[in-house]
N, C-alpha and C. Protein backbone atom coordinates (compact mmCIF):
# COMPACT_ATOMS: atom_id res chain seq x y z
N UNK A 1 -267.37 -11.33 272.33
CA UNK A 1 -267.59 -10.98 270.93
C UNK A 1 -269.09 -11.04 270.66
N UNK A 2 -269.44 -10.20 270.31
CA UNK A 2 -271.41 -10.08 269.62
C UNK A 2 -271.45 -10.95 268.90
N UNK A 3 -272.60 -10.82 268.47
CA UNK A 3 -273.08 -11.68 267.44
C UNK A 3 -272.86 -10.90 265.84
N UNK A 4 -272.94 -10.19 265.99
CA UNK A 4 -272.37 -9.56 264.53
C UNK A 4 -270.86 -9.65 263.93
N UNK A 5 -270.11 -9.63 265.53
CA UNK A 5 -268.62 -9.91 264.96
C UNK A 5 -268.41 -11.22 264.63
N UNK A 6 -269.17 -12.15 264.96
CA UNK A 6 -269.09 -13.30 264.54
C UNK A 6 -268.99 -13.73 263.51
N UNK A 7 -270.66 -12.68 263.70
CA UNK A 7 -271.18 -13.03 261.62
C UNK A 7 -270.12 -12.72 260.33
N UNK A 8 -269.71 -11.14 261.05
CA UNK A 8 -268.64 -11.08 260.53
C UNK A 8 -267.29 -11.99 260.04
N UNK A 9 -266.68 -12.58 261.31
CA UNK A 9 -265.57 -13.34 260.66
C UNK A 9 -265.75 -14.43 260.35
N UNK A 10 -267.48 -14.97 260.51
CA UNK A 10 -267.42 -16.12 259.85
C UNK A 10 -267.09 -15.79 258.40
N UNK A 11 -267.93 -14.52 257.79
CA UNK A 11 -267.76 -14.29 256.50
C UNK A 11 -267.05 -14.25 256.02
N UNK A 12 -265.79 -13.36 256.77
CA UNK A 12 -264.55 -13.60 256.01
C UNK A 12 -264.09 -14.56 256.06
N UNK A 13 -263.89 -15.37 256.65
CA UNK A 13 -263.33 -16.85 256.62
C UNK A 13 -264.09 -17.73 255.80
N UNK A 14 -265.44 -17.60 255.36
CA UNK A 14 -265.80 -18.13 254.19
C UNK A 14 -265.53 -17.95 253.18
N UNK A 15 -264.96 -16.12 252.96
CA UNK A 15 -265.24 -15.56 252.00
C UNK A 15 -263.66 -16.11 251.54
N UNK A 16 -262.78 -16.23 252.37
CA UNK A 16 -261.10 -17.20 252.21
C UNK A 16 -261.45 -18.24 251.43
N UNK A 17 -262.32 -19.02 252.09
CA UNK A 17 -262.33 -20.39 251.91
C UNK A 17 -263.04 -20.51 250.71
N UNK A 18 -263.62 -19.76 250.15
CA UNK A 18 -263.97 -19.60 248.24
C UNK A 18 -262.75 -19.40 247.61
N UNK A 19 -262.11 -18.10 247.86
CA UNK A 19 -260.78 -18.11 247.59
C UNK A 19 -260.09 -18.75 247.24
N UNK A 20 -259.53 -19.66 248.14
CA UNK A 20 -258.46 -20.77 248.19
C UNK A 20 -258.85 -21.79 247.56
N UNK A 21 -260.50 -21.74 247.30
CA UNK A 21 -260.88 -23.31 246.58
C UNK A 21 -260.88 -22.90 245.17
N UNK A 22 -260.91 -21.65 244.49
CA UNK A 22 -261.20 -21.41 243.03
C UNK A 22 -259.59 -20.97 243.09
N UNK A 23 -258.73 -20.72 243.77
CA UNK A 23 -256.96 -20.71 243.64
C UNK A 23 -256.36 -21.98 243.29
N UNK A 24 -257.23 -22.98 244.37
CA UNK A 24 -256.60 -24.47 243.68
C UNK A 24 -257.28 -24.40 242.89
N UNK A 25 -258.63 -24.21 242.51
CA UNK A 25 -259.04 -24.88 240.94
C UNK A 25 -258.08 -24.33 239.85
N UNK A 26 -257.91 -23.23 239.54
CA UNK A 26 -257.16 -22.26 238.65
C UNK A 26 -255.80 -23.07 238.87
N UNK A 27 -255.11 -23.14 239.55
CA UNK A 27 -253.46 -23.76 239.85
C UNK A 27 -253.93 -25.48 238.92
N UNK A 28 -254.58 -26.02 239.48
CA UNK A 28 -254.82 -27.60 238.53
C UNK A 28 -255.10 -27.45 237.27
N UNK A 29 -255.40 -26.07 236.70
CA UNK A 29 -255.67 -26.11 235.36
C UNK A 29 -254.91 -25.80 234.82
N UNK A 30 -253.84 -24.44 235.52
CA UNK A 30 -252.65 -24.27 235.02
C UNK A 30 -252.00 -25.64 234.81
N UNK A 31 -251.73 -26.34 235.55
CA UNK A 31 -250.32 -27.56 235.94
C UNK A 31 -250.63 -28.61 234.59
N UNK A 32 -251.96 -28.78 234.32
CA UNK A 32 -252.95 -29.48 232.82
C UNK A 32 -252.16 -28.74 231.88
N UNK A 33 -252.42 -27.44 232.15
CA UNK A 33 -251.81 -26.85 230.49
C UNK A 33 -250.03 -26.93 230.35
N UNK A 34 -249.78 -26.78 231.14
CA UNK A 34 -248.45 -26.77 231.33
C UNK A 34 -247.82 -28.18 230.83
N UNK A 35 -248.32 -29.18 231.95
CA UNK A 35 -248.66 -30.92 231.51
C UNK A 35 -248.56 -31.00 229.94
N UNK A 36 -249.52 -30.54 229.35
CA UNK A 36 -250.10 -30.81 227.72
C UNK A 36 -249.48 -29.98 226.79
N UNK A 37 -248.21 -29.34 227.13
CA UNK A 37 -247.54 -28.23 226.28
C UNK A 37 -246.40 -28.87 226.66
N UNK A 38 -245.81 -29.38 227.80
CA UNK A 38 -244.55 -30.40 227.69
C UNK A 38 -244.66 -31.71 226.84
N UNK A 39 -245.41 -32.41 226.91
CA UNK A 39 -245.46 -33.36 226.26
C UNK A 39 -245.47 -33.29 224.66
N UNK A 40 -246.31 -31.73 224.17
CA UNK A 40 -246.67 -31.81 222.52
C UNK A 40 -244.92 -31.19 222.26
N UNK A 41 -244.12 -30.75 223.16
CA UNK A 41 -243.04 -30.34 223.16
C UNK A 41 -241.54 -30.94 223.17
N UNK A 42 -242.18 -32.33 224.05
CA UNK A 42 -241.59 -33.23 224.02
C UNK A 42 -241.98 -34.80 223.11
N UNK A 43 -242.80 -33.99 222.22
CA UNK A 43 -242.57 -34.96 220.46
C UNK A 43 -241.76 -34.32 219.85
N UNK A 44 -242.14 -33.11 220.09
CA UNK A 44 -240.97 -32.34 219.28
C UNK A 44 -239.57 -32.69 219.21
N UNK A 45 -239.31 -33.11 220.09
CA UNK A 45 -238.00 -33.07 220.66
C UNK A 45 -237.63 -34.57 220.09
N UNK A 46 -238.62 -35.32 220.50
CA UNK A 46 -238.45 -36.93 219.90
C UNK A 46 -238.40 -36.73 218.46
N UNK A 47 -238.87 -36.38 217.70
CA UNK A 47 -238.87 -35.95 216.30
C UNK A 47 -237.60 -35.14 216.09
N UNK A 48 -237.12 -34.10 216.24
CA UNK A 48 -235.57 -33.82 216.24
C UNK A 48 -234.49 -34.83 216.51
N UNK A 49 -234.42 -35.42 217.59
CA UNK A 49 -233.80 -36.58 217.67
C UNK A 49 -233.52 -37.80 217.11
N UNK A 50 -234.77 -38.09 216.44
CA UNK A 50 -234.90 -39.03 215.13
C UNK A 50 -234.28 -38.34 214.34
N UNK A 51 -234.54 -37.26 213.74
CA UNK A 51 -234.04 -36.82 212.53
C UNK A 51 -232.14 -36.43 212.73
N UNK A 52 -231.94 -36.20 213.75
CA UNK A 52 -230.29 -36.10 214.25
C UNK A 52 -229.93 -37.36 213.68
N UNK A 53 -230.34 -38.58 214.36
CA UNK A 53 -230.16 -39.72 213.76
C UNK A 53 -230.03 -40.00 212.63
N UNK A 54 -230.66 -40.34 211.81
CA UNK A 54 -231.02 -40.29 210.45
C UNK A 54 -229.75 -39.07 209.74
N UNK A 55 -229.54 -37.63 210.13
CA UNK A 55 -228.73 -37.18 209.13
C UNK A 55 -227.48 -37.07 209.84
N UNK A 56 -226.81 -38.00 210.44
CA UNK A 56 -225.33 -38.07 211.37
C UNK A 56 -224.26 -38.03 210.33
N UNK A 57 -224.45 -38.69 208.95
CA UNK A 57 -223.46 -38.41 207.56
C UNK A 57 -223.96 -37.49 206.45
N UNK A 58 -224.58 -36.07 206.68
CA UNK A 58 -224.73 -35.88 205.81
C UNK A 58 -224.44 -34.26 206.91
N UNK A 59 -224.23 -33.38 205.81
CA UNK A 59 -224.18 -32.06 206.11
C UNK A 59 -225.27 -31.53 207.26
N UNK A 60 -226.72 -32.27 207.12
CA UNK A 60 -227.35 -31.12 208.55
C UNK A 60 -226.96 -31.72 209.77
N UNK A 61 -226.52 -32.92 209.98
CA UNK A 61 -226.41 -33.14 211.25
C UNK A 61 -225.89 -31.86 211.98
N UNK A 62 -224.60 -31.00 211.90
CA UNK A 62 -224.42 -30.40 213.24
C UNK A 62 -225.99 -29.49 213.32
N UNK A 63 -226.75 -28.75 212.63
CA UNK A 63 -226.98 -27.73 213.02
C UNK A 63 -228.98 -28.42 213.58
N UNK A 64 -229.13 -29.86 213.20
CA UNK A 64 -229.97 -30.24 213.84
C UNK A 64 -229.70 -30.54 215.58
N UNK A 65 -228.43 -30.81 215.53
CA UNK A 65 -227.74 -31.54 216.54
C UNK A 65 -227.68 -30.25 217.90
N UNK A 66 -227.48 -28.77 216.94
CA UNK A 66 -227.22 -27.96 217.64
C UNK A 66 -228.79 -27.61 218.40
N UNK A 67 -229.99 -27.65 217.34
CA UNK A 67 -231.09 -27.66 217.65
C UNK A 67 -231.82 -28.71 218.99
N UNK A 68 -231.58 -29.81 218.58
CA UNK A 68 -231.46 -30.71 219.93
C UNK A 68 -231.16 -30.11 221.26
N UNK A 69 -229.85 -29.82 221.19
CA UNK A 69 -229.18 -29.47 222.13
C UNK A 69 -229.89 -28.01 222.99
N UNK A 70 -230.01 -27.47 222.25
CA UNK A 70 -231.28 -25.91 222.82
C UNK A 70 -232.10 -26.39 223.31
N UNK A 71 -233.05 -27.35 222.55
CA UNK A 71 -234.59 -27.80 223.17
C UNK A 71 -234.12 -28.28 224.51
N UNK A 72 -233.29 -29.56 224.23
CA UNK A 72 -232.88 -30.06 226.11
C UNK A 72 -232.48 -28.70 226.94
N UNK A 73 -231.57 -27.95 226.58
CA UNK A 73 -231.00 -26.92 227.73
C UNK A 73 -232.47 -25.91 228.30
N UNK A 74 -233.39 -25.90 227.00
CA UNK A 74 -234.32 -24.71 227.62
C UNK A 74 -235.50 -26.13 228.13
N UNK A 75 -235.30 -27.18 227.94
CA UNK A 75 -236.78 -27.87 228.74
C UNK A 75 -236.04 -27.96 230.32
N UNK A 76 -234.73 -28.08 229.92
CA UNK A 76 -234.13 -28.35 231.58
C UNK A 76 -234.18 -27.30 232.54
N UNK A 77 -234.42 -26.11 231.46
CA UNK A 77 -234.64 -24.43 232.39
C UNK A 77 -235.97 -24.14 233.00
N UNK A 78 -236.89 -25.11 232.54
CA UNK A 78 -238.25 -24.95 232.89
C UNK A 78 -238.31 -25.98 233.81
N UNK A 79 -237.16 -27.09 233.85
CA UNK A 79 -237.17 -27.93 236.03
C UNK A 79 -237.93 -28.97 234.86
N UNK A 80 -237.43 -29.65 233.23
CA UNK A 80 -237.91 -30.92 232.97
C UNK A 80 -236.47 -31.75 233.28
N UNK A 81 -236.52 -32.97 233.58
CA UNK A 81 -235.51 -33.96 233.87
C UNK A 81 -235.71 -35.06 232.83
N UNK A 82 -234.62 -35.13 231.94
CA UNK A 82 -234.66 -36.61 231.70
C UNK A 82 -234.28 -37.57 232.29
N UNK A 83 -235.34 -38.66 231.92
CA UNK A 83 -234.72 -40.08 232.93
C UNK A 83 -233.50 -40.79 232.11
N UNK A 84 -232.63 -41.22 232.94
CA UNK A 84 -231.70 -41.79 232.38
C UNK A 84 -231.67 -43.40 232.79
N UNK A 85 -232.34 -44.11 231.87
CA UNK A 85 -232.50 -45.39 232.87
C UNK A 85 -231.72 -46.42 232.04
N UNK A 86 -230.93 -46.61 231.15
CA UNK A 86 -230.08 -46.97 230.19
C UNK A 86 -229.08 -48.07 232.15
N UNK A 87 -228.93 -49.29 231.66
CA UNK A 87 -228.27 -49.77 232.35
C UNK A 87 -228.56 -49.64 234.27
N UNK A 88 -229.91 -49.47 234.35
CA UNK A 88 -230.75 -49.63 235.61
C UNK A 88 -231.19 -51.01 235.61
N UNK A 89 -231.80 -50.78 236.88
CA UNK A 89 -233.05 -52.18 236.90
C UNK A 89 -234.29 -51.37 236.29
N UNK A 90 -235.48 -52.48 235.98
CA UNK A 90 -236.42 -51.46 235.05
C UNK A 90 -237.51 -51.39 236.48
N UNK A 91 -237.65 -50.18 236.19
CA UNK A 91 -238.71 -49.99 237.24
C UNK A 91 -239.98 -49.37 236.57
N UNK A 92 -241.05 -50.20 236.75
CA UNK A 92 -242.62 -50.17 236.28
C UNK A 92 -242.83 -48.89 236.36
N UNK A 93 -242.95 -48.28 237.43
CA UNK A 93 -243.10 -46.78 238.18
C UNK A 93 -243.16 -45.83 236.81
N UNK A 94 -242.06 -45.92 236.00
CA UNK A 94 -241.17 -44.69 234.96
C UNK A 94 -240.97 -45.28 233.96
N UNK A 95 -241.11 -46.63 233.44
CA UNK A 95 -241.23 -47.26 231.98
C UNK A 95 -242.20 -48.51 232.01
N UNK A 96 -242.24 -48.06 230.78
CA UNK A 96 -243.56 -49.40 229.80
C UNK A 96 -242.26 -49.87 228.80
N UNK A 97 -242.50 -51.40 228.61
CA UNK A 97 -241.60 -52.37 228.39
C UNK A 97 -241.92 -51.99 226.83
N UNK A 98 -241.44 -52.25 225.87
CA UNK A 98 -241.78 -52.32 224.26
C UNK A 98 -241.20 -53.73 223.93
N UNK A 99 -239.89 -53.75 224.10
CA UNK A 99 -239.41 -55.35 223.94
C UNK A 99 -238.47 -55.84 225.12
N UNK A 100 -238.11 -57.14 224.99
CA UNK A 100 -237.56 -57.73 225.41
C UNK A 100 -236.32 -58.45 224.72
N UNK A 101 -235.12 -58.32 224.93
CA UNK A 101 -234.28 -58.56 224.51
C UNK A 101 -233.28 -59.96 225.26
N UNK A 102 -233.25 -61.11 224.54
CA UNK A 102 -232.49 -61.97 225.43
C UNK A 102 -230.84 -61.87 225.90
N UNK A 103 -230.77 -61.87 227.15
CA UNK A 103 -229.63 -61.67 227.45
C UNK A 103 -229.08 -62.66 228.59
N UNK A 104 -227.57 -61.95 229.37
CA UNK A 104 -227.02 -62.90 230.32
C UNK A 104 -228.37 -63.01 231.68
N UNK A 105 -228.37 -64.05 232.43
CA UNK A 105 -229.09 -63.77 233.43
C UNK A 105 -228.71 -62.41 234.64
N UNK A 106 -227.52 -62.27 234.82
CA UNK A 106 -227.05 -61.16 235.44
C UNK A 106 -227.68 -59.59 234.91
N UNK A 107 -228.05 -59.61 233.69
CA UNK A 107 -228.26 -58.76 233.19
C UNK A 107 -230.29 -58.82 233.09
N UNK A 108 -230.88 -59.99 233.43
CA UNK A 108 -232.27 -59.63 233.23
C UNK A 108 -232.48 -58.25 234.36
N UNK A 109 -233.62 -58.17 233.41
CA UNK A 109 -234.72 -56.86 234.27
C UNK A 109 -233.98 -55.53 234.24
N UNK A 110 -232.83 -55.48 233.23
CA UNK A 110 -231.83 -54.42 233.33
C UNK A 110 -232.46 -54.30 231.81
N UNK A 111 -232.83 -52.71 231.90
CA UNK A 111 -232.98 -51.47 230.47
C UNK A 111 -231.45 -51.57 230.22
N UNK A 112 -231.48 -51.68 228.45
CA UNK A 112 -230.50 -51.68 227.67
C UNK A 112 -230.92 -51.08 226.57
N UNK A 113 -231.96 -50.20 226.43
CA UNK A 113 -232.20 -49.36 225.51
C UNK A 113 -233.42 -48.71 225.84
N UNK A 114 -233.28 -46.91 225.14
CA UNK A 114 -234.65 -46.38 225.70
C UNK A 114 -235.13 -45.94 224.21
N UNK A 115 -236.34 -46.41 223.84
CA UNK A 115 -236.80 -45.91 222.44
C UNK A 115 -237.66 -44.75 222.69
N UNK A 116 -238.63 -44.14 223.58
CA UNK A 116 -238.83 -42.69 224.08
C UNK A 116 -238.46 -42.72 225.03
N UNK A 117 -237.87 -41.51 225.25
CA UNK A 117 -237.07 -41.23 226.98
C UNK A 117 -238.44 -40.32 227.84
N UNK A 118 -238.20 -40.98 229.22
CA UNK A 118 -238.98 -40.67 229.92
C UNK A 118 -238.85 -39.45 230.91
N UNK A 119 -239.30 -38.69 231.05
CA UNK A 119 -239.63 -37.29 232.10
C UNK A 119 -240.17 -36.83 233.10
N UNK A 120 -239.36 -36.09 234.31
CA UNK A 120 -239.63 -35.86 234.97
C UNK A 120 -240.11 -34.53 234.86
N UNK A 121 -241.02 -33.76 235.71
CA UNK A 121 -241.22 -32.15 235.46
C UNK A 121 -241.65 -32.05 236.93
N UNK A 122 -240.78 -30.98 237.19
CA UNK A 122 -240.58 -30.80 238.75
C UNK A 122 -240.79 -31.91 239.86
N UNK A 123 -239.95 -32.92 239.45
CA UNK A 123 -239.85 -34.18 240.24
C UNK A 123 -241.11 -34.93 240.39
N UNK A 124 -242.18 -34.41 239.13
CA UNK A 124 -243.02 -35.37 239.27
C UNK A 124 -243.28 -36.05 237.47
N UNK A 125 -243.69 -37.47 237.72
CA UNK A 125 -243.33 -38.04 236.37
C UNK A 125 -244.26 -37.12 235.26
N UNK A 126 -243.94 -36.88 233.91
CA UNK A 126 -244.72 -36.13 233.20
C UNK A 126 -244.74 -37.41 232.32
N UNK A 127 -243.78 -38.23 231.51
CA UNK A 127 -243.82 -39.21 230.70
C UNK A 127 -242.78 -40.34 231.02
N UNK A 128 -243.87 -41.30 230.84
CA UNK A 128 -242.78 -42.59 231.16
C UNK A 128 -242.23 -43.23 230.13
N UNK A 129 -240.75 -43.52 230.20
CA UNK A 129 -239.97 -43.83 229.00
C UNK A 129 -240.77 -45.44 228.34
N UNK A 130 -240.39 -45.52 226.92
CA UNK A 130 -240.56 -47.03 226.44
C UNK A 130 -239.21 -47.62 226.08
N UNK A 131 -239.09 -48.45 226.74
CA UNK A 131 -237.86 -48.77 227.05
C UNK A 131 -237.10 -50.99 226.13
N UNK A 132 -236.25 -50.81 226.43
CA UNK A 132 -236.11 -52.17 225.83
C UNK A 132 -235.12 -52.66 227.05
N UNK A 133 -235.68 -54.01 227.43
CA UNK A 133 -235.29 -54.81 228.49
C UNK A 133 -235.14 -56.20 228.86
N UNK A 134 -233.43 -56.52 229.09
CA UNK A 134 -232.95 -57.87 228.91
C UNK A 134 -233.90 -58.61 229.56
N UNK A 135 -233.73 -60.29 229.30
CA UNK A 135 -234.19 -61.40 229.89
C UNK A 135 -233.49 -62.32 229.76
N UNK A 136 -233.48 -63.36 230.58
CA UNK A 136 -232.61 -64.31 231.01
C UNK A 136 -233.27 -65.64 229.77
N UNK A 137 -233.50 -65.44 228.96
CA UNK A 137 -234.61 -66.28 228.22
C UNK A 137 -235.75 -67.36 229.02
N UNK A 138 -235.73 -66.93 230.41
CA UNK A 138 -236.70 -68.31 231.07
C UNK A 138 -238.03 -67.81 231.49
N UNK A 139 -239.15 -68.09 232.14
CA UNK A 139 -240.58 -67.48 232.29
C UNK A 139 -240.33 -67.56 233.77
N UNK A 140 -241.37 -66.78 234.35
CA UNK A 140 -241.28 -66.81 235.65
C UNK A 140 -242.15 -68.35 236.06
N UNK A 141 -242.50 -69.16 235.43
CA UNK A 141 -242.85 -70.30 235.94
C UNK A 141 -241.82 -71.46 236.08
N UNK A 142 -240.64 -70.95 235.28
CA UNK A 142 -239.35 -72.06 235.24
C UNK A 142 -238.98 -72.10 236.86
N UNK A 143 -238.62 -73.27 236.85
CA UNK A 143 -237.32 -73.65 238.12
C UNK A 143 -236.09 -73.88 237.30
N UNK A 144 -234.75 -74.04 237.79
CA UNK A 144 -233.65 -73.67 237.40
C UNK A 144 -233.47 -75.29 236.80
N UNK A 145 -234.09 -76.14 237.16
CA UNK A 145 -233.73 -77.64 236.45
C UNK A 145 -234.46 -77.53 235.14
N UNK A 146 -235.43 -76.62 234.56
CA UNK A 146 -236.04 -76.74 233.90
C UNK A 146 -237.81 -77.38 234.21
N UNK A 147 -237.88 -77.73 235.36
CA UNK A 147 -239.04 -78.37 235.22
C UNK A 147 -240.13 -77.49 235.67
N UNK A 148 -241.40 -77.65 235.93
CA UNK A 148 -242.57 -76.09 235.81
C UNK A 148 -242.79 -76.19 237.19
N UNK A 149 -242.84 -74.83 238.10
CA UNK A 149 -243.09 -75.18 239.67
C UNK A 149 -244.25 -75.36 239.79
N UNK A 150 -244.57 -75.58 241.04
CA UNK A 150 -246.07 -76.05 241.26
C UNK A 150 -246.77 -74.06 241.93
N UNK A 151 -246.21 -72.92 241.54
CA UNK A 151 -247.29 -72.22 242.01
C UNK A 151 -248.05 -72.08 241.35
């Protein structure tokens, strides 16, 4: 191969490798906007849901209810997942704690309520739920006699 064909495919192979680097830049800015239009989308949705709540005895409930129900079917068409962590162990990963609720010991570290529900978007987390989660009423410094361990 000469030296010109060289020059040549170095170029094109540089001229790729611009390419592919302003393709990922453009793709990360898309996935941002996309990111920041689920979330202002998914107040929305938290805000409908409150308000379902709130009118469950009065005449708008069905047709808010029906509204609900659209937003979930078309966020689920765009590959969003809700987390369902209601009666899990709580895992840090996908929720931030809001309260703590005392309960059986069998039941600590177990979500028993989700006050925003948390999301997945194409299997990667978009929002992490705030969640409410039993405790055994004791600290992690208790021993089971009551007395304080030595760590």
């Amino acid at each position: 191969m000469s030296d010109d064909e060289i020059d040549a495919v170095a170029r094109r192979l540089l001229a790729g490798l611009d390419f592919a680097q302003v393709a990922s830049a453009s793709e990360e800015a898309h996935r941002r906007e996309i990111d920041a239009l689920l979330r202002v989308t998914l107040d929305i949705v938290d805000a409908l849901e409150a308000l379902e709540q709130r009118a469950r005895e009065q005449a708008l409930h069905a047709p808010i209810a029906r509204a609900v129900a659209n937003a979930h079917r078309a966020l689920a068409g765009a590959g969003l997942e809700r987390l369902d962590l209601v009666g899990k162990p709580l895992d840090l990963a996908t929720s931030e704690v809001v309260e703590l609720r005392p309960g059986e010991a069998a039941m600590a570290d177990v979500t028993v309520a989700e006050i925003v529900s948390g999301y997945l978007y194409r299997n990667r987390l978009l929002r992490r739920a705030r969640v409410v989660v039993a405790h055994d009423g004791g600290t992690a410094d208790d021993t089971s006699d009551g007395r304080e361990s030595s760590r």
